[in-house]
C-alpha atoms as a PDB file:
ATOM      1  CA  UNK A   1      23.161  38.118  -7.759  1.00  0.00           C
ATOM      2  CA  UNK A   2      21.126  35.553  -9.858  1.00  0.00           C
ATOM      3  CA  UNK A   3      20.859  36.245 -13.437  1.00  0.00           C
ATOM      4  CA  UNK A   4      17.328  37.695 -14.746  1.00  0.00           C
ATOM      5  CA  UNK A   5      15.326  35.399 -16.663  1.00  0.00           C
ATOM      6  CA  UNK A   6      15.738  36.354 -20.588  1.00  0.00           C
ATOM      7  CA  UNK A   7      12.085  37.808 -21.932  1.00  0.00           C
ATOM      8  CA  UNK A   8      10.734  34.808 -24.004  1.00  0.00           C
ATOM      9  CA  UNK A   9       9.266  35.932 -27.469  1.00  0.00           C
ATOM     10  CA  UNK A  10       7.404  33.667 -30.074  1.00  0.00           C
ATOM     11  CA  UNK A  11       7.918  33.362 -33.364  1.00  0.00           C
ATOM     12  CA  UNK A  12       6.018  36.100 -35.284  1.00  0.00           C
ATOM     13  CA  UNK A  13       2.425  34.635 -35.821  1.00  0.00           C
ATOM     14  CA  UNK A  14       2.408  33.313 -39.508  1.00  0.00           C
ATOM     15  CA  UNK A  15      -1.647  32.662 -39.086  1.00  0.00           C
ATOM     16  CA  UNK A  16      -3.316  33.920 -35.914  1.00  0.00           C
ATOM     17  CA  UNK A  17      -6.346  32.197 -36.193  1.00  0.00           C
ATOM     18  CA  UNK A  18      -4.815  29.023 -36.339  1.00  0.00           C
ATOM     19  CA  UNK A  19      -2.533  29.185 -33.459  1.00  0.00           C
ATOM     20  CA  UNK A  20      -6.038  30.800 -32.154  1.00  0.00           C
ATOM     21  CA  UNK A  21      -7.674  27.395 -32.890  1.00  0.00           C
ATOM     22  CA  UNK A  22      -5.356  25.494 -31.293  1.00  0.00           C
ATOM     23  CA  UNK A  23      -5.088  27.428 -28.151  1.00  0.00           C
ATOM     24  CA  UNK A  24      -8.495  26.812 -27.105  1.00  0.00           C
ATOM     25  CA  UNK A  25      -8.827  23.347 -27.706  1.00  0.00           C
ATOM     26  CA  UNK A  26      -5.266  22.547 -25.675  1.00  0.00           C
ATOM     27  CA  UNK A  27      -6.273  24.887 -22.778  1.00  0.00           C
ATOM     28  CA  UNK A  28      -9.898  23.188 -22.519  1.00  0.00           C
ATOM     29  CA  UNK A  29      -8.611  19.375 -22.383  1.00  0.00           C
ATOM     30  CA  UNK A  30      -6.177  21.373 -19.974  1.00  0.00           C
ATOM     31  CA  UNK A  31      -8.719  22.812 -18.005  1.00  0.00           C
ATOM     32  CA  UNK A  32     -10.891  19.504 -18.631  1.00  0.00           C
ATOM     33  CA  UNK A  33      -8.225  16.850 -17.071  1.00  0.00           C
ATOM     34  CA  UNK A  34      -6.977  19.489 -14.775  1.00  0.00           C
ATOM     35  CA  UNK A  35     -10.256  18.930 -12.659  1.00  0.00           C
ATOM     36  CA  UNK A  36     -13.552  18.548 -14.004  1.00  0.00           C
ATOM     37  CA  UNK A  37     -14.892  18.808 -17.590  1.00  0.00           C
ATOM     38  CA  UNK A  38     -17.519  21.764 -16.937  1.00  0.00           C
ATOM     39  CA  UNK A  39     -19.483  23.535 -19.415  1.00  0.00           C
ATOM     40  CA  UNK A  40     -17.778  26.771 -18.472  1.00  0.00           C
ATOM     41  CA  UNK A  41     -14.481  25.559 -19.275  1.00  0.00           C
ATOM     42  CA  UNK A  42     -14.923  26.068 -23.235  1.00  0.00           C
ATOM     43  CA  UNK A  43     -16.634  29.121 -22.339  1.00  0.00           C
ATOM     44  CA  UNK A  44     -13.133  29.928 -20.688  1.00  0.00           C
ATOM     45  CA  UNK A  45     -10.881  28.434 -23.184  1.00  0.00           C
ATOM     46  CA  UNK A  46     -12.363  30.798 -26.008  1.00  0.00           C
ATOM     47  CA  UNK A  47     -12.132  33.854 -24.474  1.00  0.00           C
ATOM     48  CA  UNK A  48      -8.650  33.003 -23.643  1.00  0.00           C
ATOM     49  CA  UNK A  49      -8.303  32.335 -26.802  1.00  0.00           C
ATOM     50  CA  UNK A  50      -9.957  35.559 -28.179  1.00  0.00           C
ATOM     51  CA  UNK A  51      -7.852  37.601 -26.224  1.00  0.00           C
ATOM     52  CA  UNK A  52      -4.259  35.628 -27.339  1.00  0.00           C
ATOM     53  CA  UNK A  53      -5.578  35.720 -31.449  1.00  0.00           C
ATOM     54  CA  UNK A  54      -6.306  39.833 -31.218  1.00  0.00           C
ATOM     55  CA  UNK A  55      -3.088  40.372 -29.172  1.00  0.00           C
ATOM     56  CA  UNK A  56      -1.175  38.354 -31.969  1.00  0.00           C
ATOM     57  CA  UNK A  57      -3.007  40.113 -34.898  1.00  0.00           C
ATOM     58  CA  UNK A  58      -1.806  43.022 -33.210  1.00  0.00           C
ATOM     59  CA  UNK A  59       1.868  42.119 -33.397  1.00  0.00           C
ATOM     60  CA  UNK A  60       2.470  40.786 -29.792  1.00  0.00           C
ATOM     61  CA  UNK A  61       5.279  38.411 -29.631  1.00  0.00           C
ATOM     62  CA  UNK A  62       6.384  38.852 -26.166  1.00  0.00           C
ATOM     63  CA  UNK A  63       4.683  35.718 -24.063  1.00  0.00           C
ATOM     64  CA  UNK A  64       5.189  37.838 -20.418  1.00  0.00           C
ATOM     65  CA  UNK A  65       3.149  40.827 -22.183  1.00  0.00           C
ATOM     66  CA  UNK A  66       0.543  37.982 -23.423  1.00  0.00           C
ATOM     67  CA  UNK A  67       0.442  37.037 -20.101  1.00  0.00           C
ATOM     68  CA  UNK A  68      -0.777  40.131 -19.099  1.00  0.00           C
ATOM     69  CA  UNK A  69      -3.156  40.721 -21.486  1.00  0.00           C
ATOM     70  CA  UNK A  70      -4.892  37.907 -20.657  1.00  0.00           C
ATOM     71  CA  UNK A  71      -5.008  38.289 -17.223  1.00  0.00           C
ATOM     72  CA  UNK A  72      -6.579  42.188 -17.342  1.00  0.00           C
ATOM     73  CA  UNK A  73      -8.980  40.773 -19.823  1.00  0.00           C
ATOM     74  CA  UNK A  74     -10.129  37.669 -18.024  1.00  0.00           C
ATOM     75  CA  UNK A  75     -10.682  39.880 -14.788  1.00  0.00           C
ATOM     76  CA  UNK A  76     -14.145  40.508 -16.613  1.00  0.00           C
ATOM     77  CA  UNK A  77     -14.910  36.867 -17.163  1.00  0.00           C
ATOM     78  CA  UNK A  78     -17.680  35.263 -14.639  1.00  0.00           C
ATOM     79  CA  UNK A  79     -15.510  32.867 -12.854  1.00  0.00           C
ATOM     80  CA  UNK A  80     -18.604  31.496 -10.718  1.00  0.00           C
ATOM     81  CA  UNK A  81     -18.865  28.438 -12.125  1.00  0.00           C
ATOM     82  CA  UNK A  82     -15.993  26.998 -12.652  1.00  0.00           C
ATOM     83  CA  UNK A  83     -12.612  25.980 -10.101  1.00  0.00           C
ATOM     84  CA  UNK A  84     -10.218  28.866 -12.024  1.00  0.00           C
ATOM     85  CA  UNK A  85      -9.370  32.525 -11.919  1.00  0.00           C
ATOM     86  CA  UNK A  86      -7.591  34.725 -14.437  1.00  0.00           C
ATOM     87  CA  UNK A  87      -4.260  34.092 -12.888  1.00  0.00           C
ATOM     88  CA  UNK A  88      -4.423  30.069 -13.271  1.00  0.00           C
ATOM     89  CA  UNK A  89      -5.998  30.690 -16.773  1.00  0.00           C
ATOM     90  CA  UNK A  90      -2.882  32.810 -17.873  1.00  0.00           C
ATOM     91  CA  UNK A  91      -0.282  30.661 -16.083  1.00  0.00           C
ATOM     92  CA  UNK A  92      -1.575  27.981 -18.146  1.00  0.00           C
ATOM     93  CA  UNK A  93      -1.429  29.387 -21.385  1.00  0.00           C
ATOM     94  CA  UNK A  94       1.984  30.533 -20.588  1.00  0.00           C
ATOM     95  CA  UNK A  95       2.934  26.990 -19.688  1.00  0.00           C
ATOM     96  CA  UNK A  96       0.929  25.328 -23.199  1.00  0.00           C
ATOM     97  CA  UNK A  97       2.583  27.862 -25.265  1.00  0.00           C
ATOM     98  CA  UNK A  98       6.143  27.240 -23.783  1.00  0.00           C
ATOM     99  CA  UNK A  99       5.253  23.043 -23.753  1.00  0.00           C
ATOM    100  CA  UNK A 100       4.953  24.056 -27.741  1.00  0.00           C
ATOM    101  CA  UNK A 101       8.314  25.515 -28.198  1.00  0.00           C
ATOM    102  CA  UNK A 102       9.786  22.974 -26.031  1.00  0.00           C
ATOM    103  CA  UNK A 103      10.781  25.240 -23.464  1.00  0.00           C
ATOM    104  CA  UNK A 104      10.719  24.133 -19.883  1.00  0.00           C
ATOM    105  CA  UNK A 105       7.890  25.820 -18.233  1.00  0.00           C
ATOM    106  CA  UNK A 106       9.247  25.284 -14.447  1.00  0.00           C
ATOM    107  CA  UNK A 107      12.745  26.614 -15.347  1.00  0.00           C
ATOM    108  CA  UNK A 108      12.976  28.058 -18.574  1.00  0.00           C
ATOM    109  CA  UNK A 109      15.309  25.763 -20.547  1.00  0.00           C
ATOM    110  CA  UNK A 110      14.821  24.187 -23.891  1.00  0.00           C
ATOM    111  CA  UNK A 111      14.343  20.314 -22.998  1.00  0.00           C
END
């Protein structure tokens, strides 16, 4: 039987609003090069971001349990206008957040 993936956990936040900050601005030149550069995506990008700052504040180190946090609260976000959904929002801030650690994001190794 293959071995479980070990939970990955970040480094406790030393200033939310920073990592906050930085967040949004990587996911919407994500978002932005991804497909289009829309309006909506910075829209996008801040709520993510929103959601990621309170759930560190909180104490949340545990990037699967950000993961889900951000996908239950981006179910409310209008999605209309733009090519995304909560899932690919989440996936990618999973994947920009591992990219910072420099942890593989398709296998889970440090590179």
């Amino acid at each position: 039987m293959p071995e479980p993936i070990p939970p990955i956990t970040l480094p406790p936040a030393q200033n939310p609003q920073q990592e906050g900050e930085w967040l949004q601005e990587t996911l919407r030149n994500w978002l932005d090069e991804e497909f289009l550069p829309e309006p909506v995506n910075q829209k996008i990008a801040r709520r993510a971001s929103q959601i990621f700052v309170r759930q560190r504040m909180e104490g949340e180190n545990d990037l699967g349990s950000l993961v889900i946090a951000i996908v239950a609260e981006m179910q409310s976000f209008d999605f209309r206008e733009s090519f995304y959904s909560e899932f690919a929002i989440a996936n990618a801030v999973s994947d920009l957040l591992l990219q910072s650690l420099g942890i593989d994001h398709c296998c889970g190794q440090s590179e």
